[in-house]
N, C-alpha and C. Protein backbone atom coordinates (compact mmCIF):
# COMPACT_ATOMS: atom_id res chain seq x y z
N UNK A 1 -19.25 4.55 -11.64
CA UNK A 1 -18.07 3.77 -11.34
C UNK A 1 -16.82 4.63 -11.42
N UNK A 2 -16.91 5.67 -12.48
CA UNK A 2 -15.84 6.48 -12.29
C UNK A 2 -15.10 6.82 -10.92
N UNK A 3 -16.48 7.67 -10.02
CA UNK A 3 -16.28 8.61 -9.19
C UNK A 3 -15.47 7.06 -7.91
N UNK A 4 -15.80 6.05 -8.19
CA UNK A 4 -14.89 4.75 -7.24
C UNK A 4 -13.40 5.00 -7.32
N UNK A 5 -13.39 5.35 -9.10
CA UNK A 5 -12.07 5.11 -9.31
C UNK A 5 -10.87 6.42 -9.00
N UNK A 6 -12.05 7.37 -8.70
CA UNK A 6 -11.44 8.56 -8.15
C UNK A 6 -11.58 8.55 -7.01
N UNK A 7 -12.10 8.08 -5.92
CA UNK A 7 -12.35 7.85 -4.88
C UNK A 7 -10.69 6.72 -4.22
N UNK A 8 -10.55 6.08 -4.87
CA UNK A 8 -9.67 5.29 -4.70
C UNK A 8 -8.23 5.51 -5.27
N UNK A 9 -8.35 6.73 -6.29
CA UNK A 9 -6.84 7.69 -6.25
C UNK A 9 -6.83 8.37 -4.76
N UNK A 10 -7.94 9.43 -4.07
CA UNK A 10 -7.82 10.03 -3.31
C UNK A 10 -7.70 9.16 -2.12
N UNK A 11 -7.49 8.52 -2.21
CA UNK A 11 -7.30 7.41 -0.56
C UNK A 11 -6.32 7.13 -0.95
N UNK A 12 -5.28 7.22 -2.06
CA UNK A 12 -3.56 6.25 -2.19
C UNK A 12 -3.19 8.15 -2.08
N UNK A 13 -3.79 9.06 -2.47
CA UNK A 13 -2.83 10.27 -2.81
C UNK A 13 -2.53 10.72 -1.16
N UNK A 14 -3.92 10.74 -0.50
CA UNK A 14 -3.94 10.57 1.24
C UNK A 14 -2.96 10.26 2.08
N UNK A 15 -2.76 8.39 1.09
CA UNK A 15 -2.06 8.00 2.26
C UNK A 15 -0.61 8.54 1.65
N UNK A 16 -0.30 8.56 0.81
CA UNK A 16 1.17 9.28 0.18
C UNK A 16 1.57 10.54 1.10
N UNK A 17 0.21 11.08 1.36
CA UNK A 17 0.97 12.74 2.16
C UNK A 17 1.33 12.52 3.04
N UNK A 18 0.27 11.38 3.70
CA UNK A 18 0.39 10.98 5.54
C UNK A 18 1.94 10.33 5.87
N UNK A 19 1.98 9.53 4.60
CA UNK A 19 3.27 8.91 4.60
C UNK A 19 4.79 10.13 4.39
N UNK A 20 4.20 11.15 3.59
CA UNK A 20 5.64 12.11 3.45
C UNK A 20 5.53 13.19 4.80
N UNK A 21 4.34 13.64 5.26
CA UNK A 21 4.09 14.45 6.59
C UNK A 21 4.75 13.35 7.94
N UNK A 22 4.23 12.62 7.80
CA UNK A 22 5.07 11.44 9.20
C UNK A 22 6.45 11.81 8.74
N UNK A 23 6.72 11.32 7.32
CA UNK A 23 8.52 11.24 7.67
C UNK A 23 8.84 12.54 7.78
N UNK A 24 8.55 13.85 7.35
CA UNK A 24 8.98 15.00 7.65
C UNK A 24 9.17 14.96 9.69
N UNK A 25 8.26 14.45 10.23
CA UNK A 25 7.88 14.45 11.25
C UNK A 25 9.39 13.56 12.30
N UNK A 26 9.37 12.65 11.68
CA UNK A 26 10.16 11.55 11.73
C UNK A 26 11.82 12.16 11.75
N UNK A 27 11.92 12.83 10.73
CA UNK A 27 13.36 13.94 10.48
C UNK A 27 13.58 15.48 11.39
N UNK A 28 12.14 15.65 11.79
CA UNK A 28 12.48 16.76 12.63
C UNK A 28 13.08 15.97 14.36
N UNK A 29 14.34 16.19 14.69
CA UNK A 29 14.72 16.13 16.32
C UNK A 29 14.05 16.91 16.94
N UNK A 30 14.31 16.48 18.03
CA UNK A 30 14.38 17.06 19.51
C UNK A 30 15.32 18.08 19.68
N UNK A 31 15.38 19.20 19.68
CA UNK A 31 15.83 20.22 19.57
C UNK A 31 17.86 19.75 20.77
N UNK A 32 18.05 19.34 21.07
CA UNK A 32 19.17 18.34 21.61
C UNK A 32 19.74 17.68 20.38
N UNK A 33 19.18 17.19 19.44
CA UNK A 33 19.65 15.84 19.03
C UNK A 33 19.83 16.69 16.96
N UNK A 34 19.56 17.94 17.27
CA UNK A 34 19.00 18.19 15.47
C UNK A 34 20.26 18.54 14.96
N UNK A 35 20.50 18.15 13.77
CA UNK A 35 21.72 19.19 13.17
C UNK A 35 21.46 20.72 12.64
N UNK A 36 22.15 21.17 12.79
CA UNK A 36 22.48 22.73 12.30
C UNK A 36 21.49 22.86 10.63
N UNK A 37 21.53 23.86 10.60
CA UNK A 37 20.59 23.83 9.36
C UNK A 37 21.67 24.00 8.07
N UNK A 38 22.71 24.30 8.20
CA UNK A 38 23.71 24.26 7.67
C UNK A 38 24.25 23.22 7.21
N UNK A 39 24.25 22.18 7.93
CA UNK A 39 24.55 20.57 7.41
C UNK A 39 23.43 19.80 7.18
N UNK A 40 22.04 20.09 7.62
CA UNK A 40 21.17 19.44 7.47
C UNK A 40 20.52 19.54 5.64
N UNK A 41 21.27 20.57 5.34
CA UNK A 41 20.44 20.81 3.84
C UNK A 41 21.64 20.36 2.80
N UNK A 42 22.87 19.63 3.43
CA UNK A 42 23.95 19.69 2.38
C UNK A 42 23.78 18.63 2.33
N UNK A 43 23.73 18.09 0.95
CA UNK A 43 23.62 17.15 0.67
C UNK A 43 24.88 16.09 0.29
N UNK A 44 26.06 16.77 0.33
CA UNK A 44 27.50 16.46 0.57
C UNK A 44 28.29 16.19 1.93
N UNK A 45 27.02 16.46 3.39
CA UNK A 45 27.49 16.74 4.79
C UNK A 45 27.95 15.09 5.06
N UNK A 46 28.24 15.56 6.37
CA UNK A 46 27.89 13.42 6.43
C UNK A 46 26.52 13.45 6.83
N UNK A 47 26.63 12.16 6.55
CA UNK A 47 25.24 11.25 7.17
C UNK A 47 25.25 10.77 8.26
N UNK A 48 24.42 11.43 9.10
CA UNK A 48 24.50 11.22 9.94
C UNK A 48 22.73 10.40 10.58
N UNK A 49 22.53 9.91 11.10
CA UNK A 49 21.55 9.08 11.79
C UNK A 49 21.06 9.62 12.50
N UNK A 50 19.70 10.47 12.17
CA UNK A 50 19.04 10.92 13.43
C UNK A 50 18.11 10.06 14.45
N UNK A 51 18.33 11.09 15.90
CA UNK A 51 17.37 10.21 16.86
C UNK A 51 16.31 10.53 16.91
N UNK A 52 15.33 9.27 17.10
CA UNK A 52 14.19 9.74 17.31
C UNK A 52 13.80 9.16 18.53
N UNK A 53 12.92 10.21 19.34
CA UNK A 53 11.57 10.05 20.13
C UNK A 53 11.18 9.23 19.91
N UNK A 54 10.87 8.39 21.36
CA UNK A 54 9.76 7.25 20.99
C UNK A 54 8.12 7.37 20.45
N UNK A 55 8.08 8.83 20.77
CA UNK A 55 6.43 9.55 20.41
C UNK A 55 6.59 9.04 19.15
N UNK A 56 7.97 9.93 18.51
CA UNK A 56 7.43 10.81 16.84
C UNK A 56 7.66 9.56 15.65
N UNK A 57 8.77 8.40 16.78
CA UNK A 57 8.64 6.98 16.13
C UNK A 57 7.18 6.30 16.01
N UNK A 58 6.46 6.03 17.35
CA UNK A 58 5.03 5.29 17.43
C UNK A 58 4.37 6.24 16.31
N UNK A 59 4.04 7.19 16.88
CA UNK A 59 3.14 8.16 15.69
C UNK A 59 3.68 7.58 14.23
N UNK A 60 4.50 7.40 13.91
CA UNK A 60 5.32 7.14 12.32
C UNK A 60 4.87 6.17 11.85
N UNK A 61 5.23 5.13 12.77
CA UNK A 61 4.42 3.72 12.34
C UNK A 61 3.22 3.28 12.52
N UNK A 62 2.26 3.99 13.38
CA UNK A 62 0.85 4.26 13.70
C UNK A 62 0.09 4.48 12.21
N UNK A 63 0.71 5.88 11.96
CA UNK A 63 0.37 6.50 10.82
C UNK A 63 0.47 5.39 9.65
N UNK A 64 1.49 4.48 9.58
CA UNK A 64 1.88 3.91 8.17
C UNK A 64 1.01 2.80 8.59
N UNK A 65 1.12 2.47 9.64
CA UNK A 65 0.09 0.80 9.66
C UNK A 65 -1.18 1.43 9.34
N UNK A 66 -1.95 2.51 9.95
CA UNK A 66 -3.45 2.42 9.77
C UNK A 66 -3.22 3.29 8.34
N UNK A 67 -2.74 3.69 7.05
CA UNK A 67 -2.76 3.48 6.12
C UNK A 67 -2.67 2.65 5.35
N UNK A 68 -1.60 1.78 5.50
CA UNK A 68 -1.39 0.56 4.94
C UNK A 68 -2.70 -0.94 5.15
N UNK A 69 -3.25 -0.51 6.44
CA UNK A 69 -4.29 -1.67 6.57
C UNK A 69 -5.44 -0.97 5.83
N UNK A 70 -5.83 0.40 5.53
CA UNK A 70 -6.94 0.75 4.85
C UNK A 70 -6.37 0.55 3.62
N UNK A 71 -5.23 0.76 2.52
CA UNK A 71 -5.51 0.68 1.87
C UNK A 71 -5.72 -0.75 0.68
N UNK A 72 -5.14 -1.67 1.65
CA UNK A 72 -5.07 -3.41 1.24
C UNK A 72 -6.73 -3.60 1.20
N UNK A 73 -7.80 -3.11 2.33
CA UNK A 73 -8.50 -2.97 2.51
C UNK A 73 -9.55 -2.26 1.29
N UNK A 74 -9.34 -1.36 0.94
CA UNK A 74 -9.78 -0.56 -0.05
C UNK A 74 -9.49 -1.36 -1.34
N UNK A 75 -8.17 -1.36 -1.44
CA UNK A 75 -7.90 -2.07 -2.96
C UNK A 75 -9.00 -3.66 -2.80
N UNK A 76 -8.61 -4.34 -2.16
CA UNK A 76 -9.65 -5.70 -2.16
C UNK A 76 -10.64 -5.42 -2.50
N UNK A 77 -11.58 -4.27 -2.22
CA UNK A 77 -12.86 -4.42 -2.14
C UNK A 77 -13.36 -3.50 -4.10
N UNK A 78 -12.16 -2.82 -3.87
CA UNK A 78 -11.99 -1.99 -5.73
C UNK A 78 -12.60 -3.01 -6.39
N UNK A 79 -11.11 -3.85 -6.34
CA UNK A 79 -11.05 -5.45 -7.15
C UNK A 79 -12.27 -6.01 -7.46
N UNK A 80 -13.19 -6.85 -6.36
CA UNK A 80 -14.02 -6.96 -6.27
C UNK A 80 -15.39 -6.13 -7.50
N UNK A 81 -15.37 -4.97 -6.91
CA UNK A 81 -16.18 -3.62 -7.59
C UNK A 81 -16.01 -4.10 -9.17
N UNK A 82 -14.73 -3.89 -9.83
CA UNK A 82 -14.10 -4.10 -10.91
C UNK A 82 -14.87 -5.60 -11.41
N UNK A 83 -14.64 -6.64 -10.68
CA UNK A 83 -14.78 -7.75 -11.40
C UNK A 83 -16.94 -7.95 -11.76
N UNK A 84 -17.12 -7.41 -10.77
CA UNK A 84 -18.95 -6.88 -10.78
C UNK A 84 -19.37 -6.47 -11.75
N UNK A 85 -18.63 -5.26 -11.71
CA UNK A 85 -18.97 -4.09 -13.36
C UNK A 85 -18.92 -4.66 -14.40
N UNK A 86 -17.43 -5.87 -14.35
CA UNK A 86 -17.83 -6.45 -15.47
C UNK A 86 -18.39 -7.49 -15.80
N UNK A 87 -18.73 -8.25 -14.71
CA UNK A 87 -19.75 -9.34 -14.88
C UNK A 87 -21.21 -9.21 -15.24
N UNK A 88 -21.42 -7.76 -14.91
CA UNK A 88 -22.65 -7.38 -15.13
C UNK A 88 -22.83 -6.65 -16.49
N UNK A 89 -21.80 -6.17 -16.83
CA UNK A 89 -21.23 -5.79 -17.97
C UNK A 89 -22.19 -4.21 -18.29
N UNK A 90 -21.62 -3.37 -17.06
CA UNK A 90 -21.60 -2.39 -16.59
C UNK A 90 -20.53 -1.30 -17.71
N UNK A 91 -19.08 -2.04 -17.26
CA UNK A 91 -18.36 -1.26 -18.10
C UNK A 91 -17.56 -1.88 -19.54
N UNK A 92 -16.94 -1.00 -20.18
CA UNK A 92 -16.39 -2.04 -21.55
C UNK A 92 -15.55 -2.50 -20.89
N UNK A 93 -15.08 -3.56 -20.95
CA UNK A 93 -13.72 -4.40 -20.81
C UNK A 93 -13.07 -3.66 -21.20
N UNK A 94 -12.53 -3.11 -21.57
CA UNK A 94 -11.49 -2.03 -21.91
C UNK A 94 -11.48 -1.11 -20.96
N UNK A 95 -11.87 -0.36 -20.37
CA UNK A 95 -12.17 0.89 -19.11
C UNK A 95 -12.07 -0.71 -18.45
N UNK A 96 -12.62 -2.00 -18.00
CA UNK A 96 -11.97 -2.83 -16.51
C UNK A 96 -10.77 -2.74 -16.82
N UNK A 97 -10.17 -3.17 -18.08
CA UNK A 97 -8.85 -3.78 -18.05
C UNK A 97 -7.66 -2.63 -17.89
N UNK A 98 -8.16 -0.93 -18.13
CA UNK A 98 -7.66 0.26 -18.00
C UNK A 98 -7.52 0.41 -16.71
N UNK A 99 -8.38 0.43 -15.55
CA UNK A 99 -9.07 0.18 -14.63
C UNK A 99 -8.04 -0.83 -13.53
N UNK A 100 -7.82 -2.07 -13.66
CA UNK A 100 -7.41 -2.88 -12.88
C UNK A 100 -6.00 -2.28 -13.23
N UNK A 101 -5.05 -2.21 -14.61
CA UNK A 101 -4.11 -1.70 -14.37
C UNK A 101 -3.37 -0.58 -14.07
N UNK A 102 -4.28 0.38 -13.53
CA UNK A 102 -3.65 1.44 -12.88
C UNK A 102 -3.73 0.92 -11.69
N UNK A 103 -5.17 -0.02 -11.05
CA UNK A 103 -4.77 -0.56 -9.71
C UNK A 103 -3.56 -1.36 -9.27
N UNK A 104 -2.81 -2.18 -10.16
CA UNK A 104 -1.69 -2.64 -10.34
C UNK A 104 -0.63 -2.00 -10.08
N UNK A 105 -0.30 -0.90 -10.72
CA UNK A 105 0.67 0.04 -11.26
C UNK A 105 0.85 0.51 -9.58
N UNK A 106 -0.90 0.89 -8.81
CA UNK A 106 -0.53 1.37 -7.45
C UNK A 106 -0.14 1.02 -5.93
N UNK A 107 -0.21 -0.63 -6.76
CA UNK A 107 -0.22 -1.90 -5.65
C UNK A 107 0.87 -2.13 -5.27
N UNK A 108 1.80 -2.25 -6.81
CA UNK A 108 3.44 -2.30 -6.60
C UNK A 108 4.06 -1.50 -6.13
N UNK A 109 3.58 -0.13 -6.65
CA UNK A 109 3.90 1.02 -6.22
C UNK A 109 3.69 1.16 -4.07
N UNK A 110 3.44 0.68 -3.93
CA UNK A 110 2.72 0.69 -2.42
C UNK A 110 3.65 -0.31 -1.86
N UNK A 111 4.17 -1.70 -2.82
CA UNK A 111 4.82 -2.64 -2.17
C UNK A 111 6.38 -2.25 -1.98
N UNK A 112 6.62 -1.59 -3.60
CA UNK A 112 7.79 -1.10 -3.17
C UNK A 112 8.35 -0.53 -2.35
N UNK A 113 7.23 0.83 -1.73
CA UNK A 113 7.46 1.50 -0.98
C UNK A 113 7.96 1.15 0.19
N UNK A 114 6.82 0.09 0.67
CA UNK A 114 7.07 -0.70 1.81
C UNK A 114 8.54 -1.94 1.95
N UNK A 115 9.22 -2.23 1.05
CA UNK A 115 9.95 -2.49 0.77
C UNK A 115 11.30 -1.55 1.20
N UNK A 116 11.29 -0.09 0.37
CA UNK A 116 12.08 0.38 0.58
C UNK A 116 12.22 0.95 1.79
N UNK A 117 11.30 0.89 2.76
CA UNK A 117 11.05 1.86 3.98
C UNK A 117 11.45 0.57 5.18
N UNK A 118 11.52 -1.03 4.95
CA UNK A 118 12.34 -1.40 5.62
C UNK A 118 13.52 -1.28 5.39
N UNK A 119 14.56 -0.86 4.57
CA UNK A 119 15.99 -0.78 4.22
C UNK A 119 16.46 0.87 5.08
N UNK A 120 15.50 1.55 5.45
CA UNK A 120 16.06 2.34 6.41
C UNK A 120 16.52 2.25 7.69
N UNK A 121 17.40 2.77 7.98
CA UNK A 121 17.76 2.54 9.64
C UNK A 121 17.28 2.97 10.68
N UNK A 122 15.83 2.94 10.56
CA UNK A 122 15.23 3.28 11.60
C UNK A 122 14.63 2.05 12.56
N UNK A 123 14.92 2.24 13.84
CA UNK A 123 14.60 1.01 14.62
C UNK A 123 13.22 0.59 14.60
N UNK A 124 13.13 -0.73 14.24
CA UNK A 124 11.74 -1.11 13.77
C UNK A 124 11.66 -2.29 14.96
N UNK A 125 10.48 -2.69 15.22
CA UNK A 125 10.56 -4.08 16.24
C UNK A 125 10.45 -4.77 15.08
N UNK A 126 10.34 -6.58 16.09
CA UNK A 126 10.03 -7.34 15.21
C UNK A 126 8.41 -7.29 14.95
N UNK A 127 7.72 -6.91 15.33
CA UNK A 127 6.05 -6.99 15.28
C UNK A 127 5.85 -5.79 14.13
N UNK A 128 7.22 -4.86 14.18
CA UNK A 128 6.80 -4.20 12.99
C UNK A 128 6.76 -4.27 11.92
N UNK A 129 8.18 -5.35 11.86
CA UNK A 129 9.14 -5.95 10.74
C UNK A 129 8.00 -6.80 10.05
N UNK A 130 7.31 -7.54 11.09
CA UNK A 130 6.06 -8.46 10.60
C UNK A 130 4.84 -7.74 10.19
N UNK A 131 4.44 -6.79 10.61
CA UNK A 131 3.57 -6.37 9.72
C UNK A 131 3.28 -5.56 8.76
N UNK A 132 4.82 -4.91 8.20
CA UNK A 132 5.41 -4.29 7.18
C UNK A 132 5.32 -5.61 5.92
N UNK A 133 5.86 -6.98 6.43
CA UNK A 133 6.08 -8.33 5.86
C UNK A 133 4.30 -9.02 5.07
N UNK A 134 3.27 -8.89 6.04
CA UNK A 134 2.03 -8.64 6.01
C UNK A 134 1.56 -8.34 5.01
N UNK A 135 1.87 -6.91 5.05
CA UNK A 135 0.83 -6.05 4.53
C UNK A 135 1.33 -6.15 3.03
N UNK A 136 3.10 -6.62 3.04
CA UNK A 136 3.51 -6.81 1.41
C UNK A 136 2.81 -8.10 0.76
N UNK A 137 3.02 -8.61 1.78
CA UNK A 137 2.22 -10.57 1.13
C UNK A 137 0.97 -9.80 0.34
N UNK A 138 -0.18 -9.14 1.18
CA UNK A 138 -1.11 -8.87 0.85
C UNK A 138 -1.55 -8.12 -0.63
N UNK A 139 -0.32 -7.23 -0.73
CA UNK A 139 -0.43 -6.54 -1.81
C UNK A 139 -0.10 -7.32 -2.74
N UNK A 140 0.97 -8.20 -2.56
CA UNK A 140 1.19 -9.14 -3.68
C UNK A 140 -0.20 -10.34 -4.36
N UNK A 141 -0.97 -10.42 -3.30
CA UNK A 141 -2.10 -11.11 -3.24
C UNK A 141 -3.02 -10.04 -4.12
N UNK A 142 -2.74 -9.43 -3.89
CA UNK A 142 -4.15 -8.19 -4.48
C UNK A 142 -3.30 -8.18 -6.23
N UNK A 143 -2.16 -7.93 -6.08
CA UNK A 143 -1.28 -8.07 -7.65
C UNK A 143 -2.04 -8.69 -8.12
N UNK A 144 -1.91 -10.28 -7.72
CA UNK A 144 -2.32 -11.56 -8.29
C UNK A 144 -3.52 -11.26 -8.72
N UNK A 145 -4.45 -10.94 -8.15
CA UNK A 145 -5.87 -10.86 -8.08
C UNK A 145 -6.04 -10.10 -9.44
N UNK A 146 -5.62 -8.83 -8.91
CA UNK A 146 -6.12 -7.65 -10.05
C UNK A 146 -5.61 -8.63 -11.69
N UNK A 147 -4.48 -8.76 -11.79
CA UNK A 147 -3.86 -9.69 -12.90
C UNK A 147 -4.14 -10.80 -13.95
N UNK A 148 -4.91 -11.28 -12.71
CA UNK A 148 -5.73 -12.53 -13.42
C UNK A 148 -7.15 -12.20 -13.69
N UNK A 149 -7.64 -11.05 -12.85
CA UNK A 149 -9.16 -10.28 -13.25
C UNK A 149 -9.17 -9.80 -14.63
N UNK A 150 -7.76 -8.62 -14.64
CA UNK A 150 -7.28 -8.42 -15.99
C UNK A 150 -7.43 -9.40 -16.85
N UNK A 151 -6.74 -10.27 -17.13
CA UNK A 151 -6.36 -11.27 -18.33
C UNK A 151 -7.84 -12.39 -18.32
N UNK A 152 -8.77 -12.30 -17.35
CA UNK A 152 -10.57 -12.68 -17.88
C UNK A 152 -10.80 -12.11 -18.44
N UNK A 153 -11.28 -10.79 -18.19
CA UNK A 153 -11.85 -9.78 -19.02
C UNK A 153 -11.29 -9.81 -20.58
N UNK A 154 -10.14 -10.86 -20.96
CA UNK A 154 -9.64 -10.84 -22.30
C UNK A 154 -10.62 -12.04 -22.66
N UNK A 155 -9.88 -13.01 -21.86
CA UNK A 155 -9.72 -14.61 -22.64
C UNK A 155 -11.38 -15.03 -22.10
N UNK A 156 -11.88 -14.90 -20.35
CA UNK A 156 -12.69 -15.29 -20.57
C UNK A 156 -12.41 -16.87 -20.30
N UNK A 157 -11.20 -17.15 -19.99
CA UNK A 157 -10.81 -18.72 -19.85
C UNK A 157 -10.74 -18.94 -17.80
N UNK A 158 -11.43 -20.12 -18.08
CA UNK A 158 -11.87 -20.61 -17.09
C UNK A 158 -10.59 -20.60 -15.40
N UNK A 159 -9.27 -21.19 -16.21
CA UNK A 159 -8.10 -21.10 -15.36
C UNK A 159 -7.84 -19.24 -15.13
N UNK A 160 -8.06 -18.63 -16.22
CA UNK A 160 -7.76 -16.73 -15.22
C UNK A 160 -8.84 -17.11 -14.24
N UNK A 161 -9.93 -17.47 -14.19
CA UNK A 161 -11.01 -17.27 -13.04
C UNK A 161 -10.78 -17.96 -12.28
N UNK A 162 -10.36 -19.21 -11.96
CA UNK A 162 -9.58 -19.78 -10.87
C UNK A 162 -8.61 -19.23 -10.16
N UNK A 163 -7.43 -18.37 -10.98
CA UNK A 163 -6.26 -17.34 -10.28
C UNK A 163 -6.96 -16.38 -9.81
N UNK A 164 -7.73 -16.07 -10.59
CA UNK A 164 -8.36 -14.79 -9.84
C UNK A 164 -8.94 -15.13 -8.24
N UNK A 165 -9.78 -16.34 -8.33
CA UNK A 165 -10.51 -16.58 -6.81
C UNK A 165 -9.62 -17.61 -6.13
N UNK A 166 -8.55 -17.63 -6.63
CA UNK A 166 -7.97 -18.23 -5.47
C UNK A 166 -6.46 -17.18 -4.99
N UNK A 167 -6.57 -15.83 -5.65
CA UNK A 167 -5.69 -14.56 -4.87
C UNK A 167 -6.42 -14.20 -4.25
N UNK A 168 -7.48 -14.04 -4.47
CA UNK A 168 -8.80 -13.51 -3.93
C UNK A 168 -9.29 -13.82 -2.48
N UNK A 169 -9.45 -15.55 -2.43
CA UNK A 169 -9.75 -16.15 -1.26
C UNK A 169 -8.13 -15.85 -0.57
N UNK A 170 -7.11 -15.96 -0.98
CA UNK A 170 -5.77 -15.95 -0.32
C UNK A 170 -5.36 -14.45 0.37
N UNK A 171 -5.71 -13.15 -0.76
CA UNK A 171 -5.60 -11.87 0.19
C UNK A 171 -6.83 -11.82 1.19
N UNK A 172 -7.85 -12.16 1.08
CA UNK A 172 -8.60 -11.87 2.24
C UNK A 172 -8.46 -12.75 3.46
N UNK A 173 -8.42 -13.59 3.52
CA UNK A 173 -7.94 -14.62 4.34
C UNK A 173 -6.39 -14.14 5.36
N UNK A 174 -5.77 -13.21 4.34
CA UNK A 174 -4.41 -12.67 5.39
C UNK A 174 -4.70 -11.56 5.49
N UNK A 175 -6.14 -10.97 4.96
CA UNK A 175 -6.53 -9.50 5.50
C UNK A 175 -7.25 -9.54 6.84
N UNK A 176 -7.93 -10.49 7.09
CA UNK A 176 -8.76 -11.20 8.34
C UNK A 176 -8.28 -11.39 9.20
N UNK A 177 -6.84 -12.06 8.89
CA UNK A 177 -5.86 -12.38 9.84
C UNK A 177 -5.33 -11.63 10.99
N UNK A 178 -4.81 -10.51 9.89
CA UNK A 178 -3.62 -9.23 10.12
C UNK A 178 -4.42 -8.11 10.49
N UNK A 179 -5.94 -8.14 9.96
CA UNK A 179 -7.06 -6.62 10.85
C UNK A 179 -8.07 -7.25 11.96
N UNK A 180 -7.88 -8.73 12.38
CA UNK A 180 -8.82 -8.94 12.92
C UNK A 180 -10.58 -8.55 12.05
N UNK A 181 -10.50 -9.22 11.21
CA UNK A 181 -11.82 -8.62 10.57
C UNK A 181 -12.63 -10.21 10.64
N UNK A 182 -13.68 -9.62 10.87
CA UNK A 182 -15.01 -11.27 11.06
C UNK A 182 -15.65 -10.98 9.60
């Protein structure tokens, strides 16, 4: 079960590069449109708004959607993994409850992101706006999930296992939705 839980750092550390290589990508112009390298590194210059290509835009958000849908994807199915191990009582409750909250820690971490990456001024459609909107519901769904998996593995009380399967039935249900998945 370990090698899952390392398996499932290396798919968030993945999508982290893909996500900092796009925006590097995203900041390089069109040799027309770039600033001087002289103002581009001052961090006192103005701010100025670069243009982008419609390529190096699609590629940007290409890149972030088919990360973002694997990793809602991935985390659901962790979750899942997690709540097994310990039903079967595979691992100590202590390593699940260690376990679900680093998945936590990377969920928010993922929502924020997505959060903060609409507050940029980069032209987004609305279909993007919506599935930036999506993919946060989802993570918040997976929050829920992991949260209330957590706090079974304590109490063992009947209502965490209800929160738990009903984030549960609720993120997959808008994962089905939003990937087309049967």
């Amino acid at each position: 079960m370990r090698d899952i839980s390392r398996l499932f750092l290396r798919i968030f550390i993945v999508f982290l590069m893909a996500l900092a290589l796009s925006s590097e990508a995203l900041a390089q112009n069109e040799s027309s449109g770039s600033l001087p390298a002289s103002e581009a590194g001052d961090p006192k210059g103005p701010i100025v708004q670069p243009q982008f290509s419609d390529a190096v835009l699609a590629h940007h958000l290409n890149t972030i959607g088919t990360y973002s849908a694997g990793f809602v994807l991935q985390s659901f199915g962790y979750i899942g993994v997690l709540a097994d191990v310990f039903s079967q009582h595979i691992y100590d409750p202590d390593m699940v409850r260690s376990m679900l909250g680093e998945t936590i820690t990377y969920l928010n971490n993922a929502r924020r992101q997505l959060v903060d990456y609409q507050t940029l001024q980069i032209p987004l459609s609305k279909t993007d706006l919506d599935f930036i909107d999506s993919i946060s519901d989802i993570l918040a769904d997976l929050v829920a999930e992991a949260e209330a998996l957590r706090s079974f593995t304590e109490s063992l009380n009947q209502e965490d296992l209800k929160k738990y399967n009903k984030a549960r039935e609720s993120a997959w249900n808008k994962i089905k939705k939003l990937l087309d998945v049967r």
